[in-house]
Protein backbone atom coordinates (compact mmCIF):
# COMPACT_ATOMS: atom_id res chain seq x y z
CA UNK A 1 123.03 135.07 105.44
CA UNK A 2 123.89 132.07 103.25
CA UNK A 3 121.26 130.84 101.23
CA UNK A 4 121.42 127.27 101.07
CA UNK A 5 117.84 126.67 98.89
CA UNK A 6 118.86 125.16 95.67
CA UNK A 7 117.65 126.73 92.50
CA UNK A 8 117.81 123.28 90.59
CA UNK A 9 117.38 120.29 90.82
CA UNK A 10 120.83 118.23 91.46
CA UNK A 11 120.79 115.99 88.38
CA UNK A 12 121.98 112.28 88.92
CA UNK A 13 122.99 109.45 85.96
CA UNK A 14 121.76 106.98 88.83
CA UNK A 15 120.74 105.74 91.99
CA UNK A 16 118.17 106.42 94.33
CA UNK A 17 118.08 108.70 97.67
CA UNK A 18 115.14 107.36 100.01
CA UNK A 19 113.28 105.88 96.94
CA UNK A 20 109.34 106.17 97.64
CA UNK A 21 108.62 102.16 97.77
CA UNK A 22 109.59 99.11 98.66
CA UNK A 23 110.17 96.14 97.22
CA UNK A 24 108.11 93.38 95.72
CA UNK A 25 108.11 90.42 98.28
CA UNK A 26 106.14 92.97 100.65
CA UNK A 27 103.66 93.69 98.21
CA UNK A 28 103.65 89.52 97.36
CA UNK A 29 103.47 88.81 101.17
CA UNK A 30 100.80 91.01 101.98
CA UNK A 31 98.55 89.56 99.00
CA UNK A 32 98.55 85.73 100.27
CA UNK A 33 97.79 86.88 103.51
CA UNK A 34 94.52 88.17 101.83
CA UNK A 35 93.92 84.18 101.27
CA UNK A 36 92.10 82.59 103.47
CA UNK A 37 94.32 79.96 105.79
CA UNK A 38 96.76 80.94 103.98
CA UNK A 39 100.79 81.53 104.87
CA UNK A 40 103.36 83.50 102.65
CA UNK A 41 106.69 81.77 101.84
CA UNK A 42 109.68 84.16 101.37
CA UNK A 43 111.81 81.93 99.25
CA UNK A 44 115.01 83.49 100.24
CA UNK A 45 117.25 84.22 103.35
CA UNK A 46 115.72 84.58 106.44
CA UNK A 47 116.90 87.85 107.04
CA UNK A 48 114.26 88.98 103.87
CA UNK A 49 111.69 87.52 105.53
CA UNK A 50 111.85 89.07 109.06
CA UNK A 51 112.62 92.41 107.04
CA UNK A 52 108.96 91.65 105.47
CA UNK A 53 107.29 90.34 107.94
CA UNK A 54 108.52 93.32 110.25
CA UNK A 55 107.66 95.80 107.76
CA UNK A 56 104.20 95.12 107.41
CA UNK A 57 103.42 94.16 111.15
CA UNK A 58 104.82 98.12 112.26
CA UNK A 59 102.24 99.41 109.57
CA UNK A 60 99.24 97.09 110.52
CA UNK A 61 99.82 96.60 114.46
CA UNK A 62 98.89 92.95 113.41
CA UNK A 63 101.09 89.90 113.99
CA UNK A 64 102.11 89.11 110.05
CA UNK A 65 102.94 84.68 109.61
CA UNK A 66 105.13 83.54 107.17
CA UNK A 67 107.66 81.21 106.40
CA UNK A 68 111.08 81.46 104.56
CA UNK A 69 113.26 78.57 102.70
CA UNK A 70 116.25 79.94 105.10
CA UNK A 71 119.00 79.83 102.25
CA UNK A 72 122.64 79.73 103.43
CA UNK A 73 125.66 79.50 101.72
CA UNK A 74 124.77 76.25 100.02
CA UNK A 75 121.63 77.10 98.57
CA UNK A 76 123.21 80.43 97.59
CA UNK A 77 125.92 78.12 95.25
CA UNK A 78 123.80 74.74 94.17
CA UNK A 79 120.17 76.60 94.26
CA UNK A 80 117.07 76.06 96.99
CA UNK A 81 114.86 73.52 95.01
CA UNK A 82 115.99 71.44 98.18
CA UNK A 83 115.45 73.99 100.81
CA UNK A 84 111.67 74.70 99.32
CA UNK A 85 110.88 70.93 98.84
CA UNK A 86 111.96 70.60 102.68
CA UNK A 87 109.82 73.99 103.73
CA UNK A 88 106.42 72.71 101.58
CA UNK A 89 106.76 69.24 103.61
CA UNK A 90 107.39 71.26 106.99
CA UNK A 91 104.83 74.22 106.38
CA UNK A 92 101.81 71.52 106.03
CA UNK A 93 103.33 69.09 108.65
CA UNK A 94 103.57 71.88 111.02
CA UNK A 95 101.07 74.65 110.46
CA UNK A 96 98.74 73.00 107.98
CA UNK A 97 97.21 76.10 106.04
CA UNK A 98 95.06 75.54 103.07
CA UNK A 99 97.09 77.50 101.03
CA UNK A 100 101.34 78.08 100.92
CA UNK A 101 101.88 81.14 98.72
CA UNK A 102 105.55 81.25 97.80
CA UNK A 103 107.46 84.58 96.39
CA UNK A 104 111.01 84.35 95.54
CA UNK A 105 113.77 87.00 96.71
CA UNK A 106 116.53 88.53 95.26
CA UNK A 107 118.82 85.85 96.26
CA UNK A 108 116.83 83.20 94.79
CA UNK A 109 115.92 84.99 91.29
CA UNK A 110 119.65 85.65 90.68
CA UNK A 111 120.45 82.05 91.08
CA UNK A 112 117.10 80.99 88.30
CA UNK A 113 115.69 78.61 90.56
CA UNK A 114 112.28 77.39 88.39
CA UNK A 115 109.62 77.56 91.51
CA UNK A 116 107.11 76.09 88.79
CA UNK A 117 109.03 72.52 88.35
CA UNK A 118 110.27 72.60 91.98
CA UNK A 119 106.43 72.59 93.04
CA UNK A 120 105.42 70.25 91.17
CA UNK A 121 108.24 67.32 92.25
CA UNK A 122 107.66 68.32 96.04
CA UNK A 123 105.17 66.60 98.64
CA UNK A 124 102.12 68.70 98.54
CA UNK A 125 99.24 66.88 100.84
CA UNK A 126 95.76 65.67 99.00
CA UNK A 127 93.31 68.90 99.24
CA UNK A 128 96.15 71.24 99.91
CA UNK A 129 97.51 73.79 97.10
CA UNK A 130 100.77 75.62 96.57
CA UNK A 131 100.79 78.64 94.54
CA UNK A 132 104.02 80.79 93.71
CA UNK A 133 105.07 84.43 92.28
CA UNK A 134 108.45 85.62 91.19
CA UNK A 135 109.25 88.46 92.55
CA UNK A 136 112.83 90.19 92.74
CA UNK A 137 113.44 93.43 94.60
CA UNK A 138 115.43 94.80 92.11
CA UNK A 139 112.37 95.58 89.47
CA UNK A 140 109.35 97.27 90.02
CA UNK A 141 107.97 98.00 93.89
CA UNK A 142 105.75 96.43 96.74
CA UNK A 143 103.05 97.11 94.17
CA UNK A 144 103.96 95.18 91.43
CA UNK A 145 104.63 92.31 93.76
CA UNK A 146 101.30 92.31 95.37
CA UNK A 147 99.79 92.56 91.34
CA UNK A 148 102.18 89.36 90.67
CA UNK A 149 101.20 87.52 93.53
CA UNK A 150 97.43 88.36 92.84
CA UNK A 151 98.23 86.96 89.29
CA UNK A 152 99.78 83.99 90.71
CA UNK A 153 96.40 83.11 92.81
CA UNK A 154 94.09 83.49 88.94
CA UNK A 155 96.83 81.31 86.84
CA UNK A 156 96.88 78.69 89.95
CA UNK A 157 93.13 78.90 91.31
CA UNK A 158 90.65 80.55 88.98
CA UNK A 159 88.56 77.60 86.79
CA UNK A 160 85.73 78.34 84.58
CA UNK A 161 83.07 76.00 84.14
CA UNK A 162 81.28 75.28 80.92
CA UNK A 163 77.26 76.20 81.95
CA UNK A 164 77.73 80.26 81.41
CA UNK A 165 78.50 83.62 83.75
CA UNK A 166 76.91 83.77 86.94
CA UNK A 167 75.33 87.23 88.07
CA UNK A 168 78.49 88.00 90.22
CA UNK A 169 81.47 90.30 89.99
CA UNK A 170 84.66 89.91 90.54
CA UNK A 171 86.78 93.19 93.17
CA UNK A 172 90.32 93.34 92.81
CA UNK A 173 90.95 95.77 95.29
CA UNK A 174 94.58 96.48 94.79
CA UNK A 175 97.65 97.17 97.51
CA UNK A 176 94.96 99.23 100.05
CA UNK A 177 94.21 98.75 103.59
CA UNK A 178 92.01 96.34 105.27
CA UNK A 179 89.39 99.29 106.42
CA UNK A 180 89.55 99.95 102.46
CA UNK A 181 88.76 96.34 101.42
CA UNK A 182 85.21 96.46 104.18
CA UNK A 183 83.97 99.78 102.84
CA UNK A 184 84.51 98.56 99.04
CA UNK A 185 82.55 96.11 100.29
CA UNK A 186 80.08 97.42 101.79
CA UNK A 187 79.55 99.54 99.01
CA UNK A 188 79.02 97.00 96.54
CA UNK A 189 76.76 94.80 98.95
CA UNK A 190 74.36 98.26 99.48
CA UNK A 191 73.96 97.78 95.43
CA UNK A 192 72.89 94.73 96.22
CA UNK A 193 75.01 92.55 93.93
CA UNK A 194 76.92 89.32 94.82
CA UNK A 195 80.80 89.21 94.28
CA UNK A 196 84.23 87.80 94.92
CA UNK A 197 86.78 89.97 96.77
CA UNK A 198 90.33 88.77 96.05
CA UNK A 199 92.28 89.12 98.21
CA UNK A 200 90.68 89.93 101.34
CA UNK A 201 92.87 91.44 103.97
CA UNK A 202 89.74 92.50 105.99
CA UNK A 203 89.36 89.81 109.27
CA UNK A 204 93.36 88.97 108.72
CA UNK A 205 95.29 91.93 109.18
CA UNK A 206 92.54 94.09 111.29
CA UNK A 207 91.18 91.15 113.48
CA UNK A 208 90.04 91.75 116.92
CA UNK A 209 91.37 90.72 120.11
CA UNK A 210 89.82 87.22 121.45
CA UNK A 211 92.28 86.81 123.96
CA UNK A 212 93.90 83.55 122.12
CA UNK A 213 96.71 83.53 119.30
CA UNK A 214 95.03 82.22 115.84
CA UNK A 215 97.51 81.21 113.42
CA UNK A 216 94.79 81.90 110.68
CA UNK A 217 92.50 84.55 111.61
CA UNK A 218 89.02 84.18 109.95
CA UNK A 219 89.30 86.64 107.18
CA UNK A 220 90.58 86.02 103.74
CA UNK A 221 89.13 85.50 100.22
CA UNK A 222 88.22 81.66 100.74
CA UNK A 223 89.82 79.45 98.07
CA UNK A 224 86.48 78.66 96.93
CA UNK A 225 85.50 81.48 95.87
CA UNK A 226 88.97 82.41 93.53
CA UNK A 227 88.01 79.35 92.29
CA UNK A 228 84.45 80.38 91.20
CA UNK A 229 86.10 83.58 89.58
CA UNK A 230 86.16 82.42 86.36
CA UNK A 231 82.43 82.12 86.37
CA UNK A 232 81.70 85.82 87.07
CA UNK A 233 80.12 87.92 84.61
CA UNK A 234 82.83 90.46 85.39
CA UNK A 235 85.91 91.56 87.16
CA UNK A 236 86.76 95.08 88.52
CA UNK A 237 90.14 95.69 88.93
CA UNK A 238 90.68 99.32 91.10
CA UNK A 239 93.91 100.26 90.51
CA UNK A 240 96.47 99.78 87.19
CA UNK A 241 99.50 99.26 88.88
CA UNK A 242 98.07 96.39 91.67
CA UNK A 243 95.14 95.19 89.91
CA UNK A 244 94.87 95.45 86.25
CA UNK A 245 97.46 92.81 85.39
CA UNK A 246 95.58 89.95 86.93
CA UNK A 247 92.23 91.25 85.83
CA UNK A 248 93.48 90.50 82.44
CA UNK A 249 94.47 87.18 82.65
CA UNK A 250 91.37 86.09 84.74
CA UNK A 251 89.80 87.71 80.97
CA UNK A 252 92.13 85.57 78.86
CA UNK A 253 91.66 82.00 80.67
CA UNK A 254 88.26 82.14 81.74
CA UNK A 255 86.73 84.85 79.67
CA UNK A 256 85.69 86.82 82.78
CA UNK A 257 85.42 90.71 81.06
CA UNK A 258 87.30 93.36 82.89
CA UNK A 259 87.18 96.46 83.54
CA UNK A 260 90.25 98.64 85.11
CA UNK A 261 89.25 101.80 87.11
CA UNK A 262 90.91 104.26 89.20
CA UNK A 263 91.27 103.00 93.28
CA UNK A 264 87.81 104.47 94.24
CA UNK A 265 89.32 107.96 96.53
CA UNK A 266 86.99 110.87 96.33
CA UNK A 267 84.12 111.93 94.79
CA UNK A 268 84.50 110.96 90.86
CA UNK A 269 86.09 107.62 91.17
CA UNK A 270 83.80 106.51 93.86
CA UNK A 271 80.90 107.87 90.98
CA UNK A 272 82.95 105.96 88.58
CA UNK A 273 82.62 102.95 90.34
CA UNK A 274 78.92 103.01 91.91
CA UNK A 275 78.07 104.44 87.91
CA UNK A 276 79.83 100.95 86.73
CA UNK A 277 78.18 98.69 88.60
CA UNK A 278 74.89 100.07 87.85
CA UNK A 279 75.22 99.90 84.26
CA UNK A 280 77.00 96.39 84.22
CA UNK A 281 73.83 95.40 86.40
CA UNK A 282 71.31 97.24 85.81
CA UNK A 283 70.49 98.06 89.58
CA UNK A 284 69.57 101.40 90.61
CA UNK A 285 71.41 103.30 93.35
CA UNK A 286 70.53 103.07 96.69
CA UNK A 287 69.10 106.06 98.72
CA UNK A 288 71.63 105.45 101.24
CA UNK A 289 74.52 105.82 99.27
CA UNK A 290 73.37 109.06 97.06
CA UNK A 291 73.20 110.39 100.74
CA UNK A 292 76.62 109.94 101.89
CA UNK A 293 77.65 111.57 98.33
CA UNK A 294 75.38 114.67 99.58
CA UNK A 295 76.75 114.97 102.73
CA UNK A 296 80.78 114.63 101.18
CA UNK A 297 78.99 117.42 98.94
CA UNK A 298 77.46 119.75 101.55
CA UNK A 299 81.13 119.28 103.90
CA UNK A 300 83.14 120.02 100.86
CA UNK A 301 80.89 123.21 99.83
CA UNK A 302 81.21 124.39 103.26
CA UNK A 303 84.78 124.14 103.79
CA UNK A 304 86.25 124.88 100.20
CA UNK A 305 87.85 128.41 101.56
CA UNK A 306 90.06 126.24 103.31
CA UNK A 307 91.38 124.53 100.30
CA UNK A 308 90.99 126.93 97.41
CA UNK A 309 94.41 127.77 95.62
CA UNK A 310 96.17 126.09 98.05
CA UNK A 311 99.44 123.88 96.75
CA UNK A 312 99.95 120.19 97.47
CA UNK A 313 102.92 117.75 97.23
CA UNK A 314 101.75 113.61 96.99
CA UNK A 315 103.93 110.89 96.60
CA UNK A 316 103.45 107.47 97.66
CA UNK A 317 101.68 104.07 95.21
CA UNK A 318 101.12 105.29 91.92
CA UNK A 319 97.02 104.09 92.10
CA UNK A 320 96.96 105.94 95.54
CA UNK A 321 98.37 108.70 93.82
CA UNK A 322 95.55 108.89 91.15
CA UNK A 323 92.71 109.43 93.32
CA UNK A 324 94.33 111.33 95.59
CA UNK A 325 94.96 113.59 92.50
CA UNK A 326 91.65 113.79 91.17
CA UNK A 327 90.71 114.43 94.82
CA UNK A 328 92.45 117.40 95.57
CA UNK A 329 91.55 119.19 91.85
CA UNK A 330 88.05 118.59 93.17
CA UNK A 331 88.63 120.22 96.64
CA UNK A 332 90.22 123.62 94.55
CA UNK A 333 94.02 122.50 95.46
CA UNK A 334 96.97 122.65 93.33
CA UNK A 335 99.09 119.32 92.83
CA UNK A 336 102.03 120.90 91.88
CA UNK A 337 104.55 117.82 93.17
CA UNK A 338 103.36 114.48 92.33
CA UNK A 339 105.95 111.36 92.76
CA UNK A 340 105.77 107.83 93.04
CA UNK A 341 108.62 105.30 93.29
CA UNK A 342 106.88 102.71 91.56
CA UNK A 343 108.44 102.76 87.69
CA UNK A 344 106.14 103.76 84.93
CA UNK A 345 106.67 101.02 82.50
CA UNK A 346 106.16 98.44 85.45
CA UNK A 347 103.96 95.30 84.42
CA UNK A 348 104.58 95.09 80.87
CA UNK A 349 102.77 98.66 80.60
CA UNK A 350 104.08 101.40 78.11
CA UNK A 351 106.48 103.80 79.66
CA UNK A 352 105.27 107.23 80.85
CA UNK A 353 101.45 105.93 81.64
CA UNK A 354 101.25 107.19 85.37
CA UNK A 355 102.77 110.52 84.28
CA UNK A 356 100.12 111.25 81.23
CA UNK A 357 97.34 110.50 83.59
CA UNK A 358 98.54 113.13 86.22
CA UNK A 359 98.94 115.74 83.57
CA UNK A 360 96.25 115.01 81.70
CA UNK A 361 94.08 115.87 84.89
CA UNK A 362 96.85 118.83 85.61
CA UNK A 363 96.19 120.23 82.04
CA UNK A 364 91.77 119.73 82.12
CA UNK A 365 91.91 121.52 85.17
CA UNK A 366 94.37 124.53 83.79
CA UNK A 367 97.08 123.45 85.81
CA UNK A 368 101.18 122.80 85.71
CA UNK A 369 103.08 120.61 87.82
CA UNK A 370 106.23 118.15 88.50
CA UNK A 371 105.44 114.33 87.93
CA UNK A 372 107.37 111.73 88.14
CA UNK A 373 107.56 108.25 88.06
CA UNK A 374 110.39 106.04 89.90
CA UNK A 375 111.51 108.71 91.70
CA UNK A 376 112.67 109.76 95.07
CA UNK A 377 112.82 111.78 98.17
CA UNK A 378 115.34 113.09 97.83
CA UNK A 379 114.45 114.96 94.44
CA UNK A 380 111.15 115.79 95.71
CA UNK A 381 112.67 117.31 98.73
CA UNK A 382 114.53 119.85 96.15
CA UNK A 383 111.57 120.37 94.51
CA UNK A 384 109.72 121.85 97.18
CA UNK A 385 112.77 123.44 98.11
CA UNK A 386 112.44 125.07 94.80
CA UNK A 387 108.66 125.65 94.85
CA UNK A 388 107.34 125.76 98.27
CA UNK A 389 104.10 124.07 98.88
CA UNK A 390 101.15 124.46 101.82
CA UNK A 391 100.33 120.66 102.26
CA UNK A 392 102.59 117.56 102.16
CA UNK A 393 100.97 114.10 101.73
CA UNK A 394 102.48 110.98 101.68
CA UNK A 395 103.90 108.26 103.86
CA UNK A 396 105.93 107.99 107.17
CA UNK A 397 109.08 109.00 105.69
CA UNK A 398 107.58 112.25 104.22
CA UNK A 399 107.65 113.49 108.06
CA UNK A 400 111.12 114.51 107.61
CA UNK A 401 110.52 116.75 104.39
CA UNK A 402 107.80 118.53 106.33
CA UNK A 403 109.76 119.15 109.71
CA UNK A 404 112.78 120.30 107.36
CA UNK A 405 110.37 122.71 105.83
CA UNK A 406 108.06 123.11 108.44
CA UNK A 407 104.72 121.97 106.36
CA UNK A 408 101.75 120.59 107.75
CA UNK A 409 101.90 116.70 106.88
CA UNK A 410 99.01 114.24 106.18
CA UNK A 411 99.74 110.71 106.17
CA UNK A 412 97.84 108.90 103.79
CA UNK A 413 99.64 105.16 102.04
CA UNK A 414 101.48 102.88 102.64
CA UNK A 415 103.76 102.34 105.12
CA UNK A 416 102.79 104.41 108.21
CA UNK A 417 104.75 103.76 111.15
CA UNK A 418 104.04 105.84 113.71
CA UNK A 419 100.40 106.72 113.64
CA UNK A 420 97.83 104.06 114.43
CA UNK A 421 94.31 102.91 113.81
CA UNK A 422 94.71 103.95 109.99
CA UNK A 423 94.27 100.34 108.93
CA UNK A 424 91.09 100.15 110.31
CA UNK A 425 89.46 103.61 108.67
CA UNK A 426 88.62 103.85 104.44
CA UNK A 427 90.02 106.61 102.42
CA UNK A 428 88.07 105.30 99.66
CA UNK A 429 84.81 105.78 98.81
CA UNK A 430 81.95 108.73 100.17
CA UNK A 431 83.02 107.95 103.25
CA UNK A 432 86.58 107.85 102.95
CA UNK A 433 86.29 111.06 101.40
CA UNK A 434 84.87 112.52 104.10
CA UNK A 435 88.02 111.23 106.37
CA UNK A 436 90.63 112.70 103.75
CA UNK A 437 88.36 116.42 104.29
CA UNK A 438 88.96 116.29 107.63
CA UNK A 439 92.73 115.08 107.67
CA UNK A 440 93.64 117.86 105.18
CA UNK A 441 91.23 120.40 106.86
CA UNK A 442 92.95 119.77 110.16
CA UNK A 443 96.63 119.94 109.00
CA UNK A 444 96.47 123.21 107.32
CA UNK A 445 93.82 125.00 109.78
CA UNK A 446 96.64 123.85 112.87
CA UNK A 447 99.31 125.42 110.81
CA UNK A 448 96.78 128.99 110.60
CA UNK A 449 96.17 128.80 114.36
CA UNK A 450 99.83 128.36 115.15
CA UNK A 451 100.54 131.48 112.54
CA UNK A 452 98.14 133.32 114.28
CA UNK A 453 99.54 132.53 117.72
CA UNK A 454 102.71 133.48 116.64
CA UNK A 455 101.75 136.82 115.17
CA UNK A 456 100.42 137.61 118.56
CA UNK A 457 103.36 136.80 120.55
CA UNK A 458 105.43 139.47 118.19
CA UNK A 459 102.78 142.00 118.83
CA UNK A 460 103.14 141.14 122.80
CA UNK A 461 106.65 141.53 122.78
């Protein structure tokens, strides 16, 4: 018999196959819907836009609103500072949100047009604000989009006042799920300190059914409140790639310290963060939350034979990818595949950053493995060709990597496409934790009880 199984990996000068993100206006879009009344504008075609707006609404099961410039031929030659002046006037005449949060396309960045000065000379109704965030597709990912639109709501919103801090914090959350966004929340509330959650998916894109369309559902970060950012006594960004950019220019115009952290997944970043917010505020722990770390404890004591020495391939958002890293060296897994799409150097960082933190937690915990930044499926597909593994963990389109080589699959990121209800439950925190035991316990105990069925059938026949 043929064997087909490369032994290396097929080396390419360029190009991606199935590249594991997607590109910025997503990441842009699904910020400003974190604003309250807000609505995205895709300045662009209006084929980006539906691509977008589609995109997220498969993943979320939510209705996603936004508007697009609708660039034809014209604006594709002379520019779309007309089409965008005509869209601000329409958007407020029309819909009226509080807030139009405008991201450019591809189309639009290759032409120069200077959102900024086109924003300024256009119509924008008393009380109402326009904010803006270039974004082309062809750099970076949907994460670096979402950290450039989050930057575009600090250098547009955030004002500091001139009578001190207030006891408040500032939670950048970073490119996670609504059901993410509540338990950070809740977390921080149970410590019992007041903050500012920007932006706030949680009401907007996991809002219940009233039985009557809302335009603006009643979640969102309230303008408000980004406003009164630059009078916290501290921001938290949770995440590198999403968060830390903005976090750092709410530090440079309003003096607002930050701190960056890992996206709180498992047991150690969740301690990280709980551990920071004590010591920033000198508040003790609550009882409540030392026992859902005892119980994540006590479930991961008593199921650690299933996970011990078992391998693991991730890919997905490079701060996904961090906890979910940490996480699995804690359960007694090997990471030996780890791959993101997003590129390392994205956001003005140096080069290599997401691939040093992955080995650097490979290497403490006497470990090798393949990392990669701005890579693809395609060459992660080889690599497990090459080195088989027992878990897969990633996003929809891992699905056909794991039928091809028949490994149990968790889905855990973003996008997810054909599973439900995932918005709506954490993978961060205690209790998040807790949901990623059971998800990985499942996968691999189905795939020993369907080994075990089949070893029976042989001995029957």
């Amino acid at each position: 018999m043929l064997d087909c199984t490369p032994k290396e990996v097929i080396k390419r000068s360029g190009g991606l196959i199935n590249p594991a993100k997607t590109c910025q206006p997503i990441g842009a879009m699904y910020a400003a819907l974190g604003i309250h009344n807000c609505l995205p504008h895709s300045h662009g075609s209006q084929g980006c836009c539906a691509y977008h707006r589609s995109h997220l609404t498969r993943h979320f099961r939510e209705p996603v609103m936004a508007t697009t410039s609708s660039f034809t031929e014209g604006a594709s030659v002379f520019g779309g500072g007309a089409n965008l002046k005509t869209a601000i006037k329409n958007v407020f005449d029309i819909y009226n949100p509080d807030v139009m949060a405008v991201h450019t396309t591809c189309l639009s960045e290759t032409i120069g047009d200077d959102i900024s000065t086109i924003i300024k000379s256009a119509e924008v109704p008393e009380g109402k604000v326009v904010i803006h965030a270039n974004t082309p597709s062809y750099q970076g990912s949907h994460i670096t989009g979402f950290s450039n639109m989050v930057k575009g709501m600090v250098e547009y919103l955030a004002r500091a006042d001139t009578d001190g801090k207030k006891e408040q914090v500032n939670i950048i959350p970073g490119f996670v799920d609504p059901g993410d966004m509540r338990e950070i929340k809740r977390l921080v509330g149970k410590m019992g300190i007041k903050f500012i959650m920007f932006p706030d998916t949680s009401g907007v894109m996991d809002s219940p059914m009233t039985g009557k369309f809302d335009m603006f559902p009643a979640g969102g970060a309230q303008v408000e409140d980004i406003r009164d950012a630059g009078n916290s006594s501290l921001t938290m960004a949770l995440g590198y790639y999403a968060s830390s950019t903005p976090a750092n220019l709410l530090e440079r115009n309003c003096r607002v310290p930050a701190i960056t952290l890992k996206t709180p997944i498992g047991i150690k970043a969740t301690d990280d963060f709980l551990m920071t917010l004590r010591s920033k505020f000198t508040l003790e722990i609550p009882y409540e939350l030392e026992e859902e770390r005892g119980q994540l404890v006590d479930v991961m004591t008593d199921t650690h034979h299933h996970f011990y020495d078992k391998k693991v391939a991730i890919f997905g958002d490079p701060d996904i990818l961090t906890g979910l890293t940490e996480f699995v060296l804690s359960l007694g897994m090997q990471p030996v595949h780890v791959l993101t799409g997003t590129p390392s150097g994205t956001l003005g960082g140096p080069q290599g950053i997401f691939e040093k933190e992955i080995n650097e937690m490979l290497a403490a915990a006497r470990l090798e493995g393949r990392v990669k930044a701005a890579g693809d499926l395609f060459e992660l597909h080889q690599w497990i060709k090459n080195e088989p593994v027992d878990l897969l963990m990633g996003n929809t389109y891992g699905k056909y990597i794991a039928r091809a080589e028949d490994i149990p699959f968790v889905r855990v990121g973003f996008p997810i496409l054909d599973r439900s209800t995932h918005p709506y439950l954490p993978i961060v925190g205690y209790r998040g934790a807790l949901r990623l035991v059971e998800m990985i316990s499942n996968a691999l105990l189905d795939r020993q009880d369907r080994d075990a069925a089949d070893e029976d059938l042989e001995l029957v026949m």
